[in-house]
C-alpha atoms as a PDB file:
ATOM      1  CA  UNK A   1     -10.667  14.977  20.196  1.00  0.00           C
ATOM      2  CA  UNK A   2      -8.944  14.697  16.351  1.00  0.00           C
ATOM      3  CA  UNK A   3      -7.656  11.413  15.737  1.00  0.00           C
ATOM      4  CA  UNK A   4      -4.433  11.249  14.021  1.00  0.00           C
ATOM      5  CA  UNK A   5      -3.991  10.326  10.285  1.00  0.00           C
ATOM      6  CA  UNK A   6      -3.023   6.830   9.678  1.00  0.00           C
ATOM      7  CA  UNK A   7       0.072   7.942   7.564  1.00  0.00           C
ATOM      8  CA  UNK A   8       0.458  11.869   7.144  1.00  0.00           C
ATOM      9  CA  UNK A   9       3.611  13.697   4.689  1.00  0.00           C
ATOM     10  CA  UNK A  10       5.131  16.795   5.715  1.00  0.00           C
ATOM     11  CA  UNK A  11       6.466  18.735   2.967  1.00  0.00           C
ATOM     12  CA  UNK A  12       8.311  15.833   1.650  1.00  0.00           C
ATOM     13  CA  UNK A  13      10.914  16.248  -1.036  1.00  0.00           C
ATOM     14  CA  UNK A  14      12.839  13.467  -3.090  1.00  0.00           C
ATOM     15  CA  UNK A  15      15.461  14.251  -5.598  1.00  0.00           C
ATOM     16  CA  UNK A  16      17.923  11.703  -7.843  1.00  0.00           C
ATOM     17  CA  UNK A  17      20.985  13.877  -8.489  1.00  0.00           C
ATOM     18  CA  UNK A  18      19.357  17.121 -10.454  1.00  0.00           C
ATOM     19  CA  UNK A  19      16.120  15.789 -10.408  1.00  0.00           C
ATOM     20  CA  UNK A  20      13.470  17.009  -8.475  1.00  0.00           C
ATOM     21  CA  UNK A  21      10.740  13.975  -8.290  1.00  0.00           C
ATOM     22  CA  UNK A  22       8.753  15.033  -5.059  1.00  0.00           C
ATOM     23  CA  UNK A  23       8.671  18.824  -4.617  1.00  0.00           C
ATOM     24  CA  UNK A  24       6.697  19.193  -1.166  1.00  0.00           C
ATOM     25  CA  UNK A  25       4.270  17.130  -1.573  1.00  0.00           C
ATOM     26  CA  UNK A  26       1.730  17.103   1.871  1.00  0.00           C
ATOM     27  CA  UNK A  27      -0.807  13.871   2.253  1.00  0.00           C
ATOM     28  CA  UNK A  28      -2.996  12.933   5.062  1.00  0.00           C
ATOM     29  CA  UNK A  29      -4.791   9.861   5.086  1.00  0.00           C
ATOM     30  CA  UNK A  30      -7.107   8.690   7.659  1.00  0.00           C
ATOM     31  CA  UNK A  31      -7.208   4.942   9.151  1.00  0.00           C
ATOM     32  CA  UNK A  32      -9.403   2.721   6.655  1.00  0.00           C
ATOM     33  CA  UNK A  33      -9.273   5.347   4.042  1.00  0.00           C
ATOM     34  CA  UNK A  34      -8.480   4.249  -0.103  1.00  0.00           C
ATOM     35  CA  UNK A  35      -6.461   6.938  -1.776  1.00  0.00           C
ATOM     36  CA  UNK A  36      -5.744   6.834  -5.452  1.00  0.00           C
ATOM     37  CA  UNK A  37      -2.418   8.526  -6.810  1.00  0.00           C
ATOM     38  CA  UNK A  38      -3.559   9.338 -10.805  1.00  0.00           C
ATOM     39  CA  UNK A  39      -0.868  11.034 -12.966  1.00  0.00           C
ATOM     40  CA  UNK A  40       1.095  10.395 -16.000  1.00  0.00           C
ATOM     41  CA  UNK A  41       4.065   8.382 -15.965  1.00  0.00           C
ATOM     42  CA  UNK A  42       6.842  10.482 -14.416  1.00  0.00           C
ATOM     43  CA  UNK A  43       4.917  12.214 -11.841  1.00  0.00           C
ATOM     44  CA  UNK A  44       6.131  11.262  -8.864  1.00  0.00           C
ATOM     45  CA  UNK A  45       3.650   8.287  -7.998  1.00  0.00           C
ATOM     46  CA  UNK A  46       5.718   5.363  -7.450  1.00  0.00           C
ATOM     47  CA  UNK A  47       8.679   7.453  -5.776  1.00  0.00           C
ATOM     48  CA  UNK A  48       6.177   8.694  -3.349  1.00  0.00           C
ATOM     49  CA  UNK A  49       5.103   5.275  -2.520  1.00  0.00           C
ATOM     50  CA  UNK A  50       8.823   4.177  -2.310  1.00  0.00           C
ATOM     51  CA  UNK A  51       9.164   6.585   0.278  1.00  0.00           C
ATOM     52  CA  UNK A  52       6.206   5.890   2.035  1.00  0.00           C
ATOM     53  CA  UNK A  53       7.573   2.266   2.622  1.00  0.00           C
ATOM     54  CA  UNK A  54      11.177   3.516   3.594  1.00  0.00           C
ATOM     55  CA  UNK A  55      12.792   2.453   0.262  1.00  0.00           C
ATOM     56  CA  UNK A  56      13.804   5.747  -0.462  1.00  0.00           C
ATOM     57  CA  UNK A  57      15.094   7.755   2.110  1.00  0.00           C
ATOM     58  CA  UNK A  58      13.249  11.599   1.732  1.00  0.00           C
ATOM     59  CA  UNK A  59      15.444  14.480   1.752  1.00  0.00           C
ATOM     60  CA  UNK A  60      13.830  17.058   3.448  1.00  0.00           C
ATOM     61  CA  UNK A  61      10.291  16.430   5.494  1.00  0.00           C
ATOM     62  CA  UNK A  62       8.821  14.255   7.644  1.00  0.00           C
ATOM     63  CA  UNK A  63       6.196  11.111   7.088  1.00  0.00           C
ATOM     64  CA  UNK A  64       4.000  10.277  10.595  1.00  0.00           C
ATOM     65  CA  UNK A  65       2.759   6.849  11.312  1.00  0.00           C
ATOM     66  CA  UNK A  66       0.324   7.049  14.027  1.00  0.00           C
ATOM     67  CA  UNK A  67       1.893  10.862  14.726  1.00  0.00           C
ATOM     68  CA  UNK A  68       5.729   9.320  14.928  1.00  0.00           C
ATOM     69  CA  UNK A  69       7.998  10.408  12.730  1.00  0.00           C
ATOM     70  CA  UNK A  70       9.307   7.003  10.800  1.00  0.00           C
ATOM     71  CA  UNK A  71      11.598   9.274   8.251  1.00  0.00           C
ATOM     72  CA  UNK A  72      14.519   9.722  10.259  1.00  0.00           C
ATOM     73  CA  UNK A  73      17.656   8.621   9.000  1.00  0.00           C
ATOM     74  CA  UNK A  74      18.728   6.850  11.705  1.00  0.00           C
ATOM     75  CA  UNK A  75      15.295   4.842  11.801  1.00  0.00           C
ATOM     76  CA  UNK A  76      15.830   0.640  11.138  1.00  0.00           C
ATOM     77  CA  UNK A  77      12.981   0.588   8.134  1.00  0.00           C
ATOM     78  CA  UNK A  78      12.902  -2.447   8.783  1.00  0.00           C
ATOM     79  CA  UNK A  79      10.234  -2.685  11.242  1.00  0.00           C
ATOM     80  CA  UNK A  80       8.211   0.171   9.958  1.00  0.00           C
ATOM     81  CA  UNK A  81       7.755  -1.945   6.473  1.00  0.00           C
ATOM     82  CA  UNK A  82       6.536  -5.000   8.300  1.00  0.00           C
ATOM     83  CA  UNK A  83       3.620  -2.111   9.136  1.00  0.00           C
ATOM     84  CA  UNK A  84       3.203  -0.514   5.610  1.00  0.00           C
ATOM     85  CA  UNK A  85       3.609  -3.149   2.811  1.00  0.00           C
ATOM     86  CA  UNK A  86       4.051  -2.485  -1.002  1.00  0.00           C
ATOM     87  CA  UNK A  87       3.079  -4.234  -4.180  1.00  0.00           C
ATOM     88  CA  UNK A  88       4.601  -3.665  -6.898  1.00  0.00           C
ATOM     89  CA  UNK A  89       3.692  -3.634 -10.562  1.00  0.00           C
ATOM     90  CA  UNK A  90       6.110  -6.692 -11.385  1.00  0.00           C
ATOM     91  CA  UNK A  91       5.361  -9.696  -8.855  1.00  0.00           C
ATOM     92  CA  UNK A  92       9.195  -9.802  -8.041  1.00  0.00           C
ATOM     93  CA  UNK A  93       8.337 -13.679  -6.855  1.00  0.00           C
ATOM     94  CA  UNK A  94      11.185 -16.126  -6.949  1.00  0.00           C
ATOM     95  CA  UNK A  95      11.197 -19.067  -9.757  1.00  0.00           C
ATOM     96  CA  UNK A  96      12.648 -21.682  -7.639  1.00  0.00           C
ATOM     97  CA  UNK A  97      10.263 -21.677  -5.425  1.00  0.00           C
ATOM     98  CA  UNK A  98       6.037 -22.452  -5.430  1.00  0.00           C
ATOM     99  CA  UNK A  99       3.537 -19.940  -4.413  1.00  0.00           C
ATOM    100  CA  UNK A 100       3.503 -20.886  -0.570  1.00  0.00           C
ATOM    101  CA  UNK A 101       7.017 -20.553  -0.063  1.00  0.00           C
ATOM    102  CA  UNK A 102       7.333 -17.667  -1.711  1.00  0.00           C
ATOM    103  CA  UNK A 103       4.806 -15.770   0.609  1.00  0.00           C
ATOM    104  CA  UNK A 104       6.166 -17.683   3.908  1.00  0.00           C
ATOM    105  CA  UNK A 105       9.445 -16.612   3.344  1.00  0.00           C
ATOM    106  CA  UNK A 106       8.950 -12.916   4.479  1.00  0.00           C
ATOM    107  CA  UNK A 107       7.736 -13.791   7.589  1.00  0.00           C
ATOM    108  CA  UNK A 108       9.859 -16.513   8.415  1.00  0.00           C
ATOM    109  CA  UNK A 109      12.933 -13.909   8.251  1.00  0.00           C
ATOM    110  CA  UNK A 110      11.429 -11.029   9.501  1.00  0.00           C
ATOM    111  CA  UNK A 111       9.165 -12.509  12.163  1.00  0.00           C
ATOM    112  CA  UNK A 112      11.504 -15.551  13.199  1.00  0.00           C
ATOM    113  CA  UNK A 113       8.422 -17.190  13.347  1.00  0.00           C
ATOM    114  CA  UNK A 114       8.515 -21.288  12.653  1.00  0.00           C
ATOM    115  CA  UNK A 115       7.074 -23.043   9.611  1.00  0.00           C
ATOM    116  CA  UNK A 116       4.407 -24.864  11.184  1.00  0.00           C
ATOM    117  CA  UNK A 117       3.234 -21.886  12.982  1.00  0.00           C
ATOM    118  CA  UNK A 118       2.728 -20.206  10.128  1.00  0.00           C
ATOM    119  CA  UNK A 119       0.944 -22.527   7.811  1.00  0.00           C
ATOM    120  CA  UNK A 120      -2.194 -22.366   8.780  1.00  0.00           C
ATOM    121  CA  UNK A 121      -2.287 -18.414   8.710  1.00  0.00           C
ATOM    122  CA  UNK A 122      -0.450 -18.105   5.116  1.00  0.00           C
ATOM    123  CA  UNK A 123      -3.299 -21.292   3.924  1.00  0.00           C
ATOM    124  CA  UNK A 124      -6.128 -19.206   5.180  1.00  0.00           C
ATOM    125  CA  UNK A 125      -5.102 -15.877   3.388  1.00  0.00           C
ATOM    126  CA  UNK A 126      -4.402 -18.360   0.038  1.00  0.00           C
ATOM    127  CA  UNK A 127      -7.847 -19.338   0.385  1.00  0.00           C
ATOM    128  CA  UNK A 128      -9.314 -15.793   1.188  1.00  0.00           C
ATOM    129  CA  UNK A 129      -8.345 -14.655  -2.338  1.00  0.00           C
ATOM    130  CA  UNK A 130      -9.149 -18.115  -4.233  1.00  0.00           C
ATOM    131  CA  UNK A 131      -5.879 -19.260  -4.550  1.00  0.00           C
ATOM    132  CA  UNK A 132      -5.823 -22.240  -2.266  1.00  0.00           C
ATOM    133  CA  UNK A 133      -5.620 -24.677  -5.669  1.00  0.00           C
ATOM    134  CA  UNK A 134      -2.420 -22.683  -6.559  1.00  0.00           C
ATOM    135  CA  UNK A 135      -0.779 -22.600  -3.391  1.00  0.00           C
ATOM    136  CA  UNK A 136       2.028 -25.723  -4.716  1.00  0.00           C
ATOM    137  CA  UNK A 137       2.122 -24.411  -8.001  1.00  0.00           C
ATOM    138  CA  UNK A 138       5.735 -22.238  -9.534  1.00  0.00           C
ATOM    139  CA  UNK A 139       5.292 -19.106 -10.933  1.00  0.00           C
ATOM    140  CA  UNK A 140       5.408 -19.629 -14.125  1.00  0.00           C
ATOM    141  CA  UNK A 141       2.537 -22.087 -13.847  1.00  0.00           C
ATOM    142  CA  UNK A 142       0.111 -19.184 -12.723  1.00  0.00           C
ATOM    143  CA  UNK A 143      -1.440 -16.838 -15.135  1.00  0.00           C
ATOM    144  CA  UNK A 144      -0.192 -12.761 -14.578  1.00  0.00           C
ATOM    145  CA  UNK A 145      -3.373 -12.237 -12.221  1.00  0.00           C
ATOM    146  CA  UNK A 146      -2.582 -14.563  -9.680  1.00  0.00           C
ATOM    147  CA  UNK A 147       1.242 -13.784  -9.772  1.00  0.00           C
ATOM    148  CA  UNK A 148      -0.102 -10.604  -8.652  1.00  0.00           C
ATOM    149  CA  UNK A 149      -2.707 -11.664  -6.119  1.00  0.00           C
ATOM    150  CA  UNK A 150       0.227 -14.315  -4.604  1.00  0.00           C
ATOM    151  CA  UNK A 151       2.252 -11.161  -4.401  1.00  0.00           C
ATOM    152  CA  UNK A 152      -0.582  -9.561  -2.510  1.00  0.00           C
ATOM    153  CA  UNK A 153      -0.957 -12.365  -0.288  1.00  0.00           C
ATOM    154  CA  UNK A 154       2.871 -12.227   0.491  1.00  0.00           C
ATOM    155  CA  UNK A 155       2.605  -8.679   1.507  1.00  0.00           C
ATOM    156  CA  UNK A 156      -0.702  -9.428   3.763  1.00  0.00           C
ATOM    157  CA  UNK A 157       1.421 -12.522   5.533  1.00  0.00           C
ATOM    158  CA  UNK A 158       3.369  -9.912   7.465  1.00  0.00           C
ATOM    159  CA  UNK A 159       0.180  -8.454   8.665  1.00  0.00           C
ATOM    160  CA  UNK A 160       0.613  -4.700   8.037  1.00  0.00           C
ATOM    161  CA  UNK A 161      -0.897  -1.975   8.802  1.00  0.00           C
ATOM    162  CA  UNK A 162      -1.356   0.189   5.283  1.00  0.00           C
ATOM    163  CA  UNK A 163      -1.206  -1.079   2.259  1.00  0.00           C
ATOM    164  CA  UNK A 164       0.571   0.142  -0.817  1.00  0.00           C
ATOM    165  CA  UNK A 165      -0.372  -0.584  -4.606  1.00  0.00           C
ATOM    166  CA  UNK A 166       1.949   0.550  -7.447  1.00  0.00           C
ATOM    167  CA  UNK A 167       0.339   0.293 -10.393  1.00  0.00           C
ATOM    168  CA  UNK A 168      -0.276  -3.625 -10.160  1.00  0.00           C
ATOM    169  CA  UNK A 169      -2.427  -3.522 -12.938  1.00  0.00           C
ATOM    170  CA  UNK A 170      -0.253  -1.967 -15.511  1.00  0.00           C
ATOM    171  CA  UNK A 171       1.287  -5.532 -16.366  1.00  0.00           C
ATOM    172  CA  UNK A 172      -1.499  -7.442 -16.392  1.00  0.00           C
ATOM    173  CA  UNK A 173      -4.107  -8.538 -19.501  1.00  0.00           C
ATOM    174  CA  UNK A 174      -7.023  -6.351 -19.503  1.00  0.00           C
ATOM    175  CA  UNK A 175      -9.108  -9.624 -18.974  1.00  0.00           C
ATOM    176  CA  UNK A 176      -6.955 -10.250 -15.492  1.00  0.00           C
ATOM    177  CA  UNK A 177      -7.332  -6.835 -14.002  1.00  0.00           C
ATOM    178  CA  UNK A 178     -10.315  -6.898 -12.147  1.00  0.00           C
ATOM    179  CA  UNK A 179      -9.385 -10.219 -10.171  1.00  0.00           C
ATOM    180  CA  UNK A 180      -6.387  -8.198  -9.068  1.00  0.00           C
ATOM    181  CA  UNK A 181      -8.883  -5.207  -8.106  1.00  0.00           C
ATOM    182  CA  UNK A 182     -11.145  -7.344  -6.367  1.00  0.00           C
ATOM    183  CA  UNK A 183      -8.750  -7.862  -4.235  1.00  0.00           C
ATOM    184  CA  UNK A 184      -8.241  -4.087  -3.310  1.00  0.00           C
ATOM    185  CA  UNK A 185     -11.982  -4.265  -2.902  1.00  0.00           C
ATOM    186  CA  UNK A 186     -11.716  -6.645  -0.210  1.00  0.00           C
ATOM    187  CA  UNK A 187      -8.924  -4.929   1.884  1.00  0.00           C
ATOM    188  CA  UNK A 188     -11.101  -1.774   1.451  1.00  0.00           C
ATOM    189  CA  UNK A 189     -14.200  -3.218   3.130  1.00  0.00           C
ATOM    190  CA  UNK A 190     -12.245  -4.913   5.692  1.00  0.00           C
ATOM    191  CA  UNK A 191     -11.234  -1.276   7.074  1.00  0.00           C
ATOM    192  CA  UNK A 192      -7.490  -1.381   5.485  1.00  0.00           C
ATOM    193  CA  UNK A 193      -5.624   1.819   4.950  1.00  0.00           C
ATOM    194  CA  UNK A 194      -4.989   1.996   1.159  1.00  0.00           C
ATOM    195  CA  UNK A 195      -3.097   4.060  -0.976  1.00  0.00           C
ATOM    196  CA  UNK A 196      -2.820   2.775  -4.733  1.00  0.00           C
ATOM    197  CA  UNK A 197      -0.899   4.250  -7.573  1.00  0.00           C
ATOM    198  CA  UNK A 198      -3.118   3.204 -10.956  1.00  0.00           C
ATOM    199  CA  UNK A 199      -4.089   4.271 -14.021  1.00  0.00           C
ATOM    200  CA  UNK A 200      -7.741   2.652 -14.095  1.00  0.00           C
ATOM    201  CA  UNK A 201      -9.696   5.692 -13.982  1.00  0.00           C
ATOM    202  CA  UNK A 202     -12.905   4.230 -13.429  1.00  0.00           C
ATOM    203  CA  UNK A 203     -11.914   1.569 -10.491  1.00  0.00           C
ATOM    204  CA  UNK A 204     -10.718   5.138  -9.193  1.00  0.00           C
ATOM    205  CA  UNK A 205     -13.603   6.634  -9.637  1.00  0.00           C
ATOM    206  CA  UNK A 206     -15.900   3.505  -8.230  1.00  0.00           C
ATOM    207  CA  UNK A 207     -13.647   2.753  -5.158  1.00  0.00           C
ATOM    208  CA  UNK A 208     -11.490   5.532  -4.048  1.00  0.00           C
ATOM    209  CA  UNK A 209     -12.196   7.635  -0.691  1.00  0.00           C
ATOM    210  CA  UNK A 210     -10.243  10.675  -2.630  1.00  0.00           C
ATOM    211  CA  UNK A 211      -8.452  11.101  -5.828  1.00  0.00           C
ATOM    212  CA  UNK A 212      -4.859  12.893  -5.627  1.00  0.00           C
ATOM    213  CA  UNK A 213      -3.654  13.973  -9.103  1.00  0.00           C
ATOM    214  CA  UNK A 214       0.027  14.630  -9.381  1.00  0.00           C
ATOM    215  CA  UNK A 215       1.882  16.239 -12.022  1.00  0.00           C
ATOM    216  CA  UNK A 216       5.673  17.273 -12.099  1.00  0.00           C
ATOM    217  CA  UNK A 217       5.953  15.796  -8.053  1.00  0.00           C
ATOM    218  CA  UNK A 218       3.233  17.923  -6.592  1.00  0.00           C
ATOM    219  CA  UNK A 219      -0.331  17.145  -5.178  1.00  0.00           C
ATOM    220  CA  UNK A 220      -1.801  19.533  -7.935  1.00  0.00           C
ATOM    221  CA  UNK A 221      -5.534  18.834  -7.139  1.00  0.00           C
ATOM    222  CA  UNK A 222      -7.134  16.454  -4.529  1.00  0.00           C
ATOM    223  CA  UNK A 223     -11.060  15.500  -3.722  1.00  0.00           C
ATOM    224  CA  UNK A 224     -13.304  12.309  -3.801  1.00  0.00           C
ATOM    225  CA  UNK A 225     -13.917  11.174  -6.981  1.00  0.00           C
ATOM    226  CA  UNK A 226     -17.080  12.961  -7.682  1.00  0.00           C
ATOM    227  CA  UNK A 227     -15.568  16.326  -7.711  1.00  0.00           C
ATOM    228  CA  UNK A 228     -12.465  15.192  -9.284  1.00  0.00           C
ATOM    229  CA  UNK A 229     -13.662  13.544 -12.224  1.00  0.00           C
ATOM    230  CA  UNK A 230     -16.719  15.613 -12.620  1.00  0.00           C
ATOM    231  CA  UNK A 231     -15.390  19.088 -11.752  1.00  0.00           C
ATOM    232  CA  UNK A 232     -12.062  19.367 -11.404  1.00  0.00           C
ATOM    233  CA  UNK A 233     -10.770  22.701 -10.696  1.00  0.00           C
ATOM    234  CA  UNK A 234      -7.152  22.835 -11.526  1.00  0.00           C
ATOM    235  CA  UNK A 235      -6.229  23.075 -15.650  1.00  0.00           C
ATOM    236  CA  UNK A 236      -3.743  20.591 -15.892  1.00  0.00           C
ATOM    237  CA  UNK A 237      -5.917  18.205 -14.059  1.00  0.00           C
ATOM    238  CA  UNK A 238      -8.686  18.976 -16.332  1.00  0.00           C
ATOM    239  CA  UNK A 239      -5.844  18.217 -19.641  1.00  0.00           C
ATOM    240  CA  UNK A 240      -5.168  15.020 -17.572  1.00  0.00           C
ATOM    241  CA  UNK A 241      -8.518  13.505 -17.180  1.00  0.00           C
ATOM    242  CA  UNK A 242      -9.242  14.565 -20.951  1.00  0.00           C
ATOM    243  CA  UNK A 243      -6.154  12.739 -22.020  1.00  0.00           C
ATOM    244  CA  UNK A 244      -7.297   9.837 -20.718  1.00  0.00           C
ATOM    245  CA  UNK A 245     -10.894   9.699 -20.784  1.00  0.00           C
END
C-alpha cells in the first residue's frame, strides 16, 4: 500500500492583482523528507511557502495534509499552522519581551496551555539548540544567529508537524549561518518534514532529499542534489546554477 505524502500541491496558483506568482505549481513531499526551494529572488519561493502555511489563501488548487484538503476557504488556518510552522528570514520577535517569553507566548494563546506547564518543555527545546544561557536575555542582546535559532525554537514550541524555512539565512553574517543550519540538520535527522527556501547552494547540495528549482512560479526542474547540481537537464536551471556557482 502507497503511503500518502506528508504535504502534497495540486496545481496551485497564486496571483496579487495582475501578477501571476505561482502558475501550477505540483509538489509532493514525503514524511521526514528535506526539500530545498532554489531560485532567484522573485520566483515564487516564499509565496509558495506562505501558502503552504495558510497565509495566503491559493486561488485555484488544492494543498493535502495527510490526503485532506487544508486549502479550502472556509478552513480556520488556524489549527492547520499549529501543524506546519514557518520561519521567516526576519526573526519577527518582540523587543519588550526576553527570549523565553517570546517563544511561550504562541502556545500559551493557541494551546491555552498554563505557564508552568509549559516551562519545562519550552527550557528543554532552549537547551536542545544551546541556547539555555540566553533564554532571559532581550533581543537585542543576542547576536542575528540566535535571534534566528530563538525564532526556530518558537516555531518548534507548538510542536508541528512540517517545518518551513524562508530563507533564514539571507539576514544573517556569513560567520552565523551555519549555527542556524545546524539546526535544520538536527530537525532533519530527527525524521522532520522540511521544506526550506535558501540560497546556500552547497548546504543544498549536502543536506537536501531533492532540489526544486523555480523560475517565473513554476517547478521548472526537480531531483536530489546529485543530478541537479551535476546534471541538470532544463536550460534555465543550468543559467541558474552557473549564475551562482
Amino acid at each position: 500500500m502507497e503511503l500518502l505524502p506528508k504535504i502534497e500541491l495540486r496545481n496551485v496558483r497564486k496571483s496579487f492583482g495582475n501578477l501571476d506568482v505561482i502558475k501550477g505549481v505540483n509538489l509532493s513531499v514525503p514524511r521526514g523528507e528535506l526539500v530545498c526551494l532554489i531560485g532567484s529572488s522573485g520566483s515564487g519561493k516564499s509565496t509558495l511557502l506562505r501558502c503552504l502555511n495558510l497565509l495566503e489563501p491559493i486561488d485555484e488548487g488544492e494543498i493535502l495534509l495527510d490526503g485532506e484538503d487544508i486549502s479550502h476557504p472556509m478552513l480556520d488556518p488556524q489549527p492547520i499552522r499549529q501543524r506546519i510552522g514557518l520561519v521567516f528570514q526576519s526573526f519577527n520577535l518582540f523587543p519588550h519581551m526576553n527570549a523565553f517569553d517570546n517563544v511561550l507566548l504562541a502556545p500559551r494563546l493557541n494551546k491555552r496551555v498554563s505557564r508552568s506547564l509549559l516551562k519545562p518543555k519550552v527550557e528543554t527545546l532552549f537547551e536542545r539548540f544551546g541556547l539555555i544561557d540566553r533564554m532571559n536575555h532581550y533581543p537585542d542582546q543576542l547576536s542575528g544567529g540566535q535571534q534566528q535559532r530563538v525564532a526556530i525554537v518558537r516555531a518548534l514550541a507548538l510542536e508541528p508537524e512540517i517545518m518551513l524555512f524562508d530563507e533564514v539565512t539571507s539576514a544573517l553574517d556569513p560567520e552565523l549561518v551555519s549555527e542556524v543550519l545546524d539546526v535544520v540538520r538536527q530537525l532533519k535527522g530527527e525524521g522532520m518534514t522540511l521544506i526550506l527556501a535558501t540560497h546556500e547552494m552547497s548546504f543544498a547540495r549536502e543536506a537536501a532529499d531533492r532540489i526544486c528549482f523555480l523560475d517565473k512560479g513554476v517547478i521548472v526542474e526537480e531531483g536530489p542534489p546529485n543530478q541537479i547540481f551535476h546534471e541538470p537537464k532544463e536550460k534555465r536551471t543550468k543559467e541558474f546554477l552557473r549564475s551562482v556557482l
